[in-house]
Protein backbone atom coordinates (compact mmCIF):
# COMPACT_ATOMS: atom_id res chain seq x y z
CA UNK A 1 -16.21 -14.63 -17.99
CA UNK A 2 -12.84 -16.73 -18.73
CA UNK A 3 -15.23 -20.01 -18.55
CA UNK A 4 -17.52 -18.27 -21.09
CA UNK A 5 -14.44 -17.49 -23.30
CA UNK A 6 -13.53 -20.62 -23.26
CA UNK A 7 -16.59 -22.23 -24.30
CA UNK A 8 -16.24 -19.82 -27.27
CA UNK A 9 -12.91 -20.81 -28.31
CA UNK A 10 -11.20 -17.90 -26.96
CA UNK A 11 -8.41 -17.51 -23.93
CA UNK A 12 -8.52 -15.50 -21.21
CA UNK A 13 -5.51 -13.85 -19.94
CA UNK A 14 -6.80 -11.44 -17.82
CA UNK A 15 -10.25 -10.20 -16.69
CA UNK A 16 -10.81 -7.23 -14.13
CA UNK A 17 -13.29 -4.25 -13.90
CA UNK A 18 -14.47 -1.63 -11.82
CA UNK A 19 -18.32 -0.34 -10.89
CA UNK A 20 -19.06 0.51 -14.45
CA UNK A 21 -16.52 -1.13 -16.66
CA UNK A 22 -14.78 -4.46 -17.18
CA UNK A 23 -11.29 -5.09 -19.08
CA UNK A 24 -10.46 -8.13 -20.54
CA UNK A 25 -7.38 -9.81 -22.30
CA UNK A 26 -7.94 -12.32 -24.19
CA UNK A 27 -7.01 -14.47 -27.30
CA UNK A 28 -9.69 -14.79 -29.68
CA UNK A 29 -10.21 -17.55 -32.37
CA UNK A 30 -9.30 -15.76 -36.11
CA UNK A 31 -12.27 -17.69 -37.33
CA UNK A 32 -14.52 -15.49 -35.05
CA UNK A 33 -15.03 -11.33 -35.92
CA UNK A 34 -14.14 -9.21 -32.79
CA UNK A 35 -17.77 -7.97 -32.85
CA UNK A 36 -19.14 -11.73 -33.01
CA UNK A 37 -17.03 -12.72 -29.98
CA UNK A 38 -17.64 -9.51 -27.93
CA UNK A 39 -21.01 -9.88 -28.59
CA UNK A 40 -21.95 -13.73 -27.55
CA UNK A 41 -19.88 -13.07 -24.75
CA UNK A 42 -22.17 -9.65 -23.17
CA UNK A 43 -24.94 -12.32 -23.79
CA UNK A 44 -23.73 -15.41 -22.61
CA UNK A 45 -22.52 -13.19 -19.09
CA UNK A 46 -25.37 -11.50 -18.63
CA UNK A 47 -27.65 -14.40 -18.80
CA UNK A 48 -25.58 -15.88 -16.35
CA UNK A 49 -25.78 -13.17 -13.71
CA UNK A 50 -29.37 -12.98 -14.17
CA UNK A 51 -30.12 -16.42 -13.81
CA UNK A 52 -27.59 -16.56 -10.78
CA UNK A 53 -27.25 -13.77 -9.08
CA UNK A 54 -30.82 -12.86 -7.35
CA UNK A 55 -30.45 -9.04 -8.96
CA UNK A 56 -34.11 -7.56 -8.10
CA UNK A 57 -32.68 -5.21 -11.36
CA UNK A 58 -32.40 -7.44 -14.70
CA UNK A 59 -28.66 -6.69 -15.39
CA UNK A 60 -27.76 -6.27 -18.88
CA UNK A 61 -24.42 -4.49 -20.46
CA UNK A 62 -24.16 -0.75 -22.45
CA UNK A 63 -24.83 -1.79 -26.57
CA UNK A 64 -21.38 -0.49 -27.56
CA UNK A 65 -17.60 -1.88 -26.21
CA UNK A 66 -14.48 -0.46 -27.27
CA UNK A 67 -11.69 -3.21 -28.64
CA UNK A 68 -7.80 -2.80 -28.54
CA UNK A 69 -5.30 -4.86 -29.83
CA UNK A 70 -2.12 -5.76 -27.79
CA UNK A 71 1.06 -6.76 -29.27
CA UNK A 72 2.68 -9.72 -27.84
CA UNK A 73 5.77 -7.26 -26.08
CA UNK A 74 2.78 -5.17 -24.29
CA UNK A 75 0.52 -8.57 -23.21
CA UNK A 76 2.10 -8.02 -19.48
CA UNK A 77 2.25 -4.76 -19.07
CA UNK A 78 -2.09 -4.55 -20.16
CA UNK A 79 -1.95 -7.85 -17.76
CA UNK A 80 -0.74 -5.53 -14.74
CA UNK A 81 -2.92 -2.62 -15.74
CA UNK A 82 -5.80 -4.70 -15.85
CA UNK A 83 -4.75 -6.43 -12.49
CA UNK A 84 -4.33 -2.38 -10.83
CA UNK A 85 -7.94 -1.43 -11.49
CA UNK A 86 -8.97 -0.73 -8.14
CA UNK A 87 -5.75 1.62 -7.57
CA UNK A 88 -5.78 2.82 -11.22
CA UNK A 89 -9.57 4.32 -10.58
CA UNK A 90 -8.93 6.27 -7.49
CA UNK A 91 -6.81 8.32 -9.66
CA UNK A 92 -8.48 8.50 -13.08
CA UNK A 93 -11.83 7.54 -14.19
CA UNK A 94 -12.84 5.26 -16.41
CA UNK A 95 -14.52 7.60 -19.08
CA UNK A 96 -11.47 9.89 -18.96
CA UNK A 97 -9.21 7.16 -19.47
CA UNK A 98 -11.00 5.79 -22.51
CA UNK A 99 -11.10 9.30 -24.43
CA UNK A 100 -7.93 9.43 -23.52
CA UNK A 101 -7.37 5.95 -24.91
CA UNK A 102 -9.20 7.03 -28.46
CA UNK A 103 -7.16 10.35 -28.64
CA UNK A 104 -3.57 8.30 -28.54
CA UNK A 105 -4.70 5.77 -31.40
CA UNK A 106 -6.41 8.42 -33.08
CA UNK A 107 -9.59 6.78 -33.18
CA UNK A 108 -11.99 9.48 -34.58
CA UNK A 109 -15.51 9.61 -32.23
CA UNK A 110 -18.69 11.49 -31.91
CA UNK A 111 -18.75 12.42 -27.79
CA UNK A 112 -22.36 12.73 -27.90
CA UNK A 113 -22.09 8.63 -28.64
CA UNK A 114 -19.36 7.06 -27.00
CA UNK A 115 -21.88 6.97 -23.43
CA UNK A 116 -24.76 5.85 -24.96
């Protein structure tokens, strides 16, 4: 994923995910939208896996993604909670954590959308 950001201008800081999720930190080019970037990179990744990977299962990402931005004073601290996902996970999930995420910024949402 950092090579793939890369190739699309972009910088990755830090990437980590667990079984159903990935977080990632990077810098992304003000020429590009958020959605644009987000978007070649879900395609660009999973048409790596599946051309590299041997899946039996055609892997392909959820349609949505969810997109924070990270003042320069909080880059580590997101750094070392991206690093932690493993630990972080045996105590919270990841869908918990994310409603929990869009409650804080008060991000209004429609539950019967933000899985599908």
């Amino acid at each position: 994923m950092a090579g793939i950001a890369k190739n699309l201008d972009g910088f990755a800081l830090e990437i980590n995910g667990w079984v159903d999720h990935v977080h990632l930190l990077v810098r992304i080019p003000a020429k590009t939208s958020v959605s644009d970037f987000v978007g070649r990179l879900k395609a660009s990744t999973s048409k790596h896996i599946n051309e590299t990977s041997g899946l039996i299962k055609k892997f392909g990402w959820q349609e949505g993604f969810g997109v924070f931005s990270v003042s320069a004073s909080q880059k580590d601290k997101v750094a070392r909670y991206i690093q932690h996902q493993v630990e972080h996970h045996k105590i919270e999930t990841f869908q918990d954590e994310y409603v929990q995420l869009l409650d804080k910024h008060r991000i209004e949402y429609d539950s019967r959308y933000v899985w599908n």
